[in-house]
N, C-alpha and C. Protein backbone atom coordinates (compact mmCIF):
# COMPACT_ATOMS: atom_id res chain seq x y z
N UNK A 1 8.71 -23.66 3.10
CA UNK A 1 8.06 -22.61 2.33
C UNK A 1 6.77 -22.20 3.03
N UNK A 2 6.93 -21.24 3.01
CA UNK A 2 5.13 -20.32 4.04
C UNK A 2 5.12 -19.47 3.01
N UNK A 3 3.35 -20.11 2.81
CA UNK A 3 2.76 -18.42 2.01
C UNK A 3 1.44 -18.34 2.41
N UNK A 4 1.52 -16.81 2.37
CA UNK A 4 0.28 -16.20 2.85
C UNK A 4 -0.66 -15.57 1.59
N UNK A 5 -1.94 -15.81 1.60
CA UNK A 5 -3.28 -15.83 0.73
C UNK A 5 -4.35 -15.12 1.07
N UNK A 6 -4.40 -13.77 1.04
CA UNK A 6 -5.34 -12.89 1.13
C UNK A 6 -6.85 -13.10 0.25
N UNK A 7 -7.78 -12.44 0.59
CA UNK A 7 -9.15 -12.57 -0.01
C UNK A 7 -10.30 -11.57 0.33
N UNK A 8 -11.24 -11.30 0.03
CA UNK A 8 -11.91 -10.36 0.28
C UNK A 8 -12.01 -8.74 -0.17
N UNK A 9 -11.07 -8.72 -0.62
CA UNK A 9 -10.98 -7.40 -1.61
C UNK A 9 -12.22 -6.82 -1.93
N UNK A 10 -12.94 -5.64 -2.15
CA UNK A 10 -13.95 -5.45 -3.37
C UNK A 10 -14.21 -4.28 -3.53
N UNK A 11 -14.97 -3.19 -4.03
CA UNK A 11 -15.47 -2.76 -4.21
C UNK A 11 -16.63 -2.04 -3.76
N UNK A 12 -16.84 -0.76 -2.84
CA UNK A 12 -18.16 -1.11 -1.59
C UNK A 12 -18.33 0.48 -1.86
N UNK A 13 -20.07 0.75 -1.66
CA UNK A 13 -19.99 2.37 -1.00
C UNK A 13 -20.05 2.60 0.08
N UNK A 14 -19.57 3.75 0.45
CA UNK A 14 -19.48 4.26 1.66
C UNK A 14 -20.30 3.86 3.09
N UNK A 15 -20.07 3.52 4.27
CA UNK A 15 -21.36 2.97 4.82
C UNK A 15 -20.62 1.90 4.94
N UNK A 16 -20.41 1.14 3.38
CA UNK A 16 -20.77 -0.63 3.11
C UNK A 16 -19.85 -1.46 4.46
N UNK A 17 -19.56 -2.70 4.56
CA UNK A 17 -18.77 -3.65 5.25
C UNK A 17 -18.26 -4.15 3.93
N UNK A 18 -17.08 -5.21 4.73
CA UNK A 18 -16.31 -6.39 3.83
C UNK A 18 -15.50 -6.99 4.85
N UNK A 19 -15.60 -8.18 4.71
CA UNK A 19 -14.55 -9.29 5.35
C UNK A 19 -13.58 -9.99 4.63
N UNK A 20 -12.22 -9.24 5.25
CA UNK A 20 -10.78 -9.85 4.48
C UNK A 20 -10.82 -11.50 5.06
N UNK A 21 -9.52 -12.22 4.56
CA UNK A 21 -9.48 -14.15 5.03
C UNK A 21 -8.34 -13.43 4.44
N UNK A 22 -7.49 -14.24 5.15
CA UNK A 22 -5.75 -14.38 5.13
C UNK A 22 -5.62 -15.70 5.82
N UNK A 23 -4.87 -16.83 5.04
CA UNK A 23 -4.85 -17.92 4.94
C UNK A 23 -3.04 -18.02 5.05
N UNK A 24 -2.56 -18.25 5.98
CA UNK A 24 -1.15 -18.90 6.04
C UNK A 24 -0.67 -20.37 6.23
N UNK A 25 -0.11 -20.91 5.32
CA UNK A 25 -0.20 -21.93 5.14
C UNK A 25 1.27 -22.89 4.77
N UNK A 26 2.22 -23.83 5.02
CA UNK A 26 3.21 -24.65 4.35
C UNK A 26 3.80 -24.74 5.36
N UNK A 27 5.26 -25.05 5.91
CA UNK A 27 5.87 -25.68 6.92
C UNK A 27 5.97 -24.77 7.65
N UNK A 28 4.95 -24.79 8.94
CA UNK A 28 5.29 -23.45 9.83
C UNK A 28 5.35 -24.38 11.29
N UNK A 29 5.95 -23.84 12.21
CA UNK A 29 6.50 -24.12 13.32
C UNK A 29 5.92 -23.19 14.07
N UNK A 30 5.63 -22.08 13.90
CA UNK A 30 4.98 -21.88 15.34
C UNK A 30 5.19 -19.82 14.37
N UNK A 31 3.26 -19.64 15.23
CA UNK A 31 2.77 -18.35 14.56
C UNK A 31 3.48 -17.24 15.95
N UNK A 32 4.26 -16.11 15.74
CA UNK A 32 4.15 -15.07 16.50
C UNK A 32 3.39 -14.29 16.76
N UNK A 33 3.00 -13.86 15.05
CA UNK A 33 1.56 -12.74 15.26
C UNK A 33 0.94 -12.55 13.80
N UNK A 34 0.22 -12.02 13.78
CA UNK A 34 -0.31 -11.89 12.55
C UNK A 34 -1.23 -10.96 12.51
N UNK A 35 -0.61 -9.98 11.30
CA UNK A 35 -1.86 -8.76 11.32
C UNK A 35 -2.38 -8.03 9.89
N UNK A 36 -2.83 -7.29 9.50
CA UNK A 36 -2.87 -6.15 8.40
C UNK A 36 -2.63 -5.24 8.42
N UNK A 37 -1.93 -4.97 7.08
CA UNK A 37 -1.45 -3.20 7.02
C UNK A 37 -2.07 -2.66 5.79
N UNK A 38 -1.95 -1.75 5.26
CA UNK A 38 -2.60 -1.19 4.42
C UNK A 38 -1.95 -0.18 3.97
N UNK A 39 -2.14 -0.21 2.14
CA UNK A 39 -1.23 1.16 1.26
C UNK A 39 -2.17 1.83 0.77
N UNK A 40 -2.81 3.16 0.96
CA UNK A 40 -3.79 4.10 0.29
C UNK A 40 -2.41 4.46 -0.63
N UNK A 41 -3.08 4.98 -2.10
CA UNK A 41 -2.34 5.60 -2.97
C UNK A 41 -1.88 6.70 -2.61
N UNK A 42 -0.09 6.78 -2.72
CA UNK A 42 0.47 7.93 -2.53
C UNK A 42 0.90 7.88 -0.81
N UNK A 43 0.68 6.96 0.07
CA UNK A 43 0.72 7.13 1.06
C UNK A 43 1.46 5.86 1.59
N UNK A 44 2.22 5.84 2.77
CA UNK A 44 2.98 5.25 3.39
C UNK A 44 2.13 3.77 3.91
N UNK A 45 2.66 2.64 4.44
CA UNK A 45 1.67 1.59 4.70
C UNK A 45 1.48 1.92 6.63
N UNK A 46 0.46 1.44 6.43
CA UNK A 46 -0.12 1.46 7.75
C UNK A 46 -0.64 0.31 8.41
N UNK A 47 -0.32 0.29 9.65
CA UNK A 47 -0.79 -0.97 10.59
C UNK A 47 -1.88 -0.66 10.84
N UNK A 48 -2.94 -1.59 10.50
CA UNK A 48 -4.37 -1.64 10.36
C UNK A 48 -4.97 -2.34 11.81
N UNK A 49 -4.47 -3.51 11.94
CA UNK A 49 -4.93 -4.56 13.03
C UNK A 49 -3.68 -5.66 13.19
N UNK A 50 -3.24 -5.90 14.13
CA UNK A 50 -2.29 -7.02 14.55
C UNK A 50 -2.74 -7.90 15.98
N UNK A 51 -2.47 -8.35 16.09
CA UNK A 51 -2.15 -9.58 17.29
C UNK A 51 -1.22 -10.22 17.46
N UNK A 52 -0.47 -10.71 18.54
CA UNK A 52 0.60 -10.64 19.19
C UNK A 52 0.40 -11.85 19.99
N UNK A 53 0.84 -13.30 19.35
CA UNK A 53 0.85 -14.54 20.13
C UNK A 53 1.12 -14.56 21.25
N UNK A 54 2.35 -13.90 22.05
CA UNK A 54 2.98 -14.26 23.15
C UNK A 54 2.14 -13.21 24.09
N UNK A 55 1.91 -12.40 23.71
CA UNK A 55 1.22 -11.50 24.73
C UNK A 55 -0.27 -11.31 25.12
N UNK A 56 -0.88 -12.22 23.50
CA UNK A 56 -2.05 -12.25 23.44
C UNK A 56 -3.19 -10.99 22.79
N UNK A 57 -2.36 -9.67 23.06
CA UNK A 57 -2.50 -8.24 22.63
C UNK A 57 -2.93 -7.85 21.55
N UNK A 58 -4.40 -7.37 20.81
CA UNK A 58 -4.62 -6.97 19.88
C UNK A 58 -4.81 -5.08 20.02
N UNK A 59 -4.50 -5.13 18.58
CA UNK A 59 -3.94 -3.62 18.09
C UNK A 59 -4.59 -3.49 17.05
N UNK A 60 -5.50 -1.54 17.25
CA UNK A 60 -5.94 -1.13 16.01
C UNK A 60 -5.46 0.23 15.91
N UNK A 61 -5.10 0.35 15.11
CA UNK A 61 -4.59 2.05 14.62
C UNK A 61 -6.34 2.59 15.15
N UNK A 62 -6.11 4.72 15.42
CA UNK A 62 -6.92 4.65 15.69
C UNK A 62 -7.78 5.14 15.04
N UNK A 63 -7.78 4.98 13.28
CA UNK A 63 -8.38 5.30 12.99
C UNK A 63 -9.11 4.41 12.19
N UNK A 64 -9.64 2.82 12.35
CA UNK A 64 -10.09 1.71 12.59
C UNK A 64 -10.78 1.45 13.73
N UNK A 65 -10.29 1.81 15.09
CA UNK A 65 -10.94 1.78 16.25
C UNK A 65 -12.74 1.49 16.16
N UNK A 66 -13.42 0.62 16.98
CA UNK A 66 -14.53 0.56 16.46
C UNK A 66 -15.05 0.19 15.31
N UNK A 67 -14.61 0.44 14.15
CA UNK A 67 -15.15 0.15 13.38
C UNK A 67 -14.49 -1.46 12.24
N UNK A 68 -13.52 -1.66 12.44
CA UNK A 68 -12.66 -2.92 12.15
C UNK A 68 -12.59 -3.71 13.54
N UNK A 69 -12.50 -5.38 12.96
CA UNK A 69 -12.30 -5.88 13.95
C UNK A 69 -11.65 -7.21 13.48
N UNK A 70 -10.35 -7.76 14.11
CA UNK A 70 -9.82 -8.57 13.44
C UNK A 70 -10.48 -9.61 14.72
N UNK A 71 -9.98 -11.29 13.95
CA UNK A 71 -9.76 -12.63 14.23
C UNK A 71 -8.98 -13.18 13.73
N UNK A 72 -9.31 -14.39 14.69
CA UNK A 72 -8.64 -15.59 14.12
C UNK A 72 -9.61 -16.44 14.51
N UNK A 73 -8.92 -18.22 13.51
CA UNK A 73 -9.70 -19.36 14.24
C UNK A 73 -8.92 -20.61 14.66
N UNK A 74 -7.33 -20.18 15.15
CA UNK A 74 -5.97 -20.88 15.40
C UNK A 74 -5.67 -22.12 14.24
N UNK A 75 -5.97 -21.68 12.87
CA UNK A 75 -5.44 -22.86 12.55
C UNK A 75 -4.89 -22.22 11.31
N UNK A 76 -4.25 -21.13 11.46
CA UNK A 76 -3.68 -20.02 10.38
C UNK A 76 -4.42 -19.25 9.72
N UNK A 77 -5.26 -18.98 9.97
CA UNK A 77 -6.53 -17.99 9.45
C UNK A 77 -6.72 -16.79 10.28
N UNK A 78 -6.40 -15.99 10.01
CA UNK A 78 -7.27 -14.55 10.37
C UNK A 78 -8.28 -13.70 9.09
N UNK A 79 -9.16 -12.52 9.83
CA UNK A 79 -10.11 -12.34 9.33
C UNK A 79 -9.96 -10.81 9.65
N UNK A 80 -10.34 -10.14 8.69
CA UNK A 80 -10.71 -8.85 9.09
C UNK A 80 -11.90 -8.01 9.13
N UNK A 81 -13.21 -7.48 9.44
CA UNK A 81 -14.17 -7.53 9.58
C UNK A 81 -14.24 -5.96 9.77
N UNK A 82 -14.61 -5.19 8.20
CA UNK A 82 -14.39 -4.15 7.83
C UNK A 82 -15.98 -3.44 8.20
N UNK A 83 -16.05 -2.44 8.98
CA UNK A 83 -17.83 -1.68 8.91
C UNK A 83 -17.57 -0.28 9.19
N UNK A 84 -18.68 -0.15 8.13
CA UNK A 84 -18.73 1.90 8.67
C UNK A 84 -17.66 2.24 7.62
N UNK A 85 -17.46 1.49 6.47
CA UNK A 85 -15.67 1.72 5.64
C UNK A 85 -16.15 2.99 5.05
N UNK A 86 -15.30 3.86 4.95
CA UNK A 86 -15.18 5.31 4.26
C UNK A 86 -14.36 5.14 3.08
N UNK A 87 -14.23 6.37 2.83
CA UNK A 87 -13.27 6.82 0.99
C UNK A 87 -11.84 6.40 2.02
N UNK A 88 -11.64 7.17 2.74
CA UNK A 88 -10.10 6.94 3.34
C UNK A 88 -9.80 5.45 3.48
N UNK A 89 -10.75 4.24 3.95
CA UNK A 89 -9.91 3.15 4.04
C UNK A 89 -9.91 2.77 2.59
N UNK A 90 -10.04 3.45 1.23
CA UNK A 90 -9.49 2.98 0.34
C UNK A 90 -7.90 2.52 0.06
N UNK A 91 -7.55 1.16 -0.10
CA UNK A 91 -6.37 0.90 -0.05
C UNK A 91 -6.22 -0.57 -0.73
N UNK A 92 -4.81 -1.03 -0.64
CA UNK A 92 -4.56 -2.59 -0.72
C UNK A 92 -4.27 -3.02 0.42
N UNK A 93 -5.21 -3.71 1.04
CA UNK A 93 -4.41 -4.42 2.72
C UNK A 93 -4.05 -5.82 2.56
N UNK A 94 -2.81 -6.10 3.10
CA UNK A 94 -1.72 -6.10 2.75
C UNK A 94 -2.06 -7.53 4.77
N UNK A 95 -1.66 -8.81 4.35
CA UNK A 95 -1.62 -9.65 5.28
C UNK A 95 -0.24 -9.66 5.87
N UNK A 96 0.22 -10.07 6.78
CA UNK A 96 1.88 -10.17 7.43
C UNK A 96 1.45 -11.25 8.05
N UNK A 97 2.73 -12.27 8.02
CA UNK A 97 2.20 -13.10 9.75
C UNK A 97 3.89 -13.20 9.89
N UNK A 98 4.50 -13.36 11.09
CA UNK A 98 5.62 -13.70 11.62
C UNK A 98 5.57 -14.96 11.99
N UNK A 99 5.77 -15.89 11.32
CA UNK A 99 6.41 -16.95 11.30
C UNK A 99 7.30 -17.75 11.40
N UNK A 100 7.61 -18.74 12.38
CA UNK A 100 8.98 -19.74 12.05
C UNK A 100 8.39 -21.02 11.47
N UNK A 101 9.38 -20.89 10.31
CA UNK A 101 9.32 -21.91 9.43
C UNK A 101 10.31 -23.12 9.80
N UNK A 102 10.15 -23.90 9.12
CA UNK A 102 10.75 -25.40 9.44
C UNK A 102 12.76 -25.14 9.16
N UNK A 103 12.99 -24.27 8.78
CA UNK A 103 14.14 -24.17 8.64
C UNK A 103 14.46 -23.03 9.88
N UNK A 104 13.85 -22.48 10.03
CA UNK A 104 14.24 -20.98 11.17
C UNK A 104 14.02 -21.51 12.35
N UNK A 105 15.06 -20.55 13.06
CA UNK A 105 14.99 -20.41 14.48
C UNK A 105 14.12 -19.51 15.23
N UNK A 106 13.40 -18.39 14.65
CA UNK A 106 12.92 -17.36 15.14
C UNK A 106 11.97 -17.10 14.02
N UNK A 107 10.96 -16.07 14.05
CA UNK A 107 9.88 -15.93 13.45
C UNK A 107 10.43 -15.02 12.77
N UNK A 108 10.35 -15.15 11.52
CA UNK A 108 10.76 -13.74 10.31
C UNK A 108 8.86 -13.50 9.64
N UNK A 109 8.98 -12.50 8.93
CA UNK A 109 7.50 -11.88 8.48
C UNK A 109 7.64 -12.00 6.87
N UNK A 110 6.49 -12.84 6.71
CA UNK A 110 6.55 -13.32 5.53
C UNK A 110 4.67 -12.36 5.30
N UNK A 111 4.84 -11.65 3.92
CA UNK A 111 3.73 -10.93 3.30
C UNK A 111 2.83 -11.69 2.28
N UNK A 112 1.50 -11.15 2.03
CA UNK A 112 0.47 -11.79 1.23
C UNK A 112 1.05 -10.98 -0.01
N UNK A 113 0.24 -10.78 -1.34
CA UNK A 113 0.26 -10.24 -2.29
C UNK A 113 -0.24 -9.11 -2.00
N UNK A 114 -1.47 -9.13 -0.92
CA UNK A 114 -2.61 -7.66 -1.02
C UNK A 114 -4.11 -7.86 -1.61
N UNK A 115 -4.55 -7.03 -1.02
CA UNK A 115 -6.77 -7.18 -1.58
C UNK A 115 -7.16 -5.87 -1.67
N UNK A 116 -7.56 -5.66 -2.55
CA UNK A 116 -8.13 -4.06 -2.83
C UNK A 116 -9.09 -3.88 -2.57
N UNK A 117 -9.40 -2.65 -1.76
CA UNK A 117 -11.23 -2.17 -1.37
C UNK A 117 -11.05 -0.92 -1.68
N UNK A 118 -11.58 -0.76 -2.22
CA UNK A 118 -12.26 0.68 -2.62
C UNK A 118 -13.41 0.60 -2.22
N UNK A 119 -13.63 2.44 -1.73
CA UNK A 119 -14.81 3.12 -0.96
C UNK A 119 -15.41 4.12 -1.64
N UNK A 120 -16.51 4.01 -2.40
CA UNK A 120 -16.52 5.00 -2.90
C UNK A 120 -17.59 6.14 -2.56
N UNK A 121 -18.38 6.75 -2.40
CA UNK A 121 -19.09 7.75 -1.83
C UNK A 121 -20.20 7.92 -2.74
């Protein structure tokens, strides 16, 4: 069993920062990647920030660029490190990690629940 535990959600004006924690955690065998996506209301989800074990490769949509910045601290934790947040990154972001679990052969993508930030102006 792997589950993933989002945090950091809140409430911010415009301007403000916030730092997401995504916590993956239970019989895991080995991380592929792990990133955030994000659902604004009414709108499709979006890849926010990822990283890419085997390649090492981090990824920001570009309209995060600069101003988001993900981590990690290799022991199933990543972080997302929100500044400069506007009305638009209002959303639920939304943790992923690709994981192989103790029963799998290959990494399948197991999701958090989600953390809400609202931006308000």
């Amino acid at each position: 069993q792997v589950r993933i535990m989002e945090s950091g959600g809140d409430s911010v004006q415009a301007g403000g920062s916030l730092k997401l924690s995504c916590a993956a955690s239970g019989n895991i065998i080995r991380t592929c990647g792990m990133g955030w996506i994000r659902q604004a209301p009414g709108k499709e989800r979006e890849l926010v920030s990822e990283f890419s074990a085997d390649d090492e490769v981090t990824r920001y949509a570009e309209s995060v660029k600069g101003r988001f910045t993900i981590a990690r601290n290799g022991t199933g934790m990543i972080y997302l490190q929100l500044n400069r947040l506007n009305r638009d990154d209002t959303a639920v972001y939304y943790c992923a990690a690709d994981i192989q679990g103790a029963f799998g052969h290959v990494c399948g993508r197991f999701w958090g629940q989600g953390t809400q930030v609202n931006v308000s102006s």
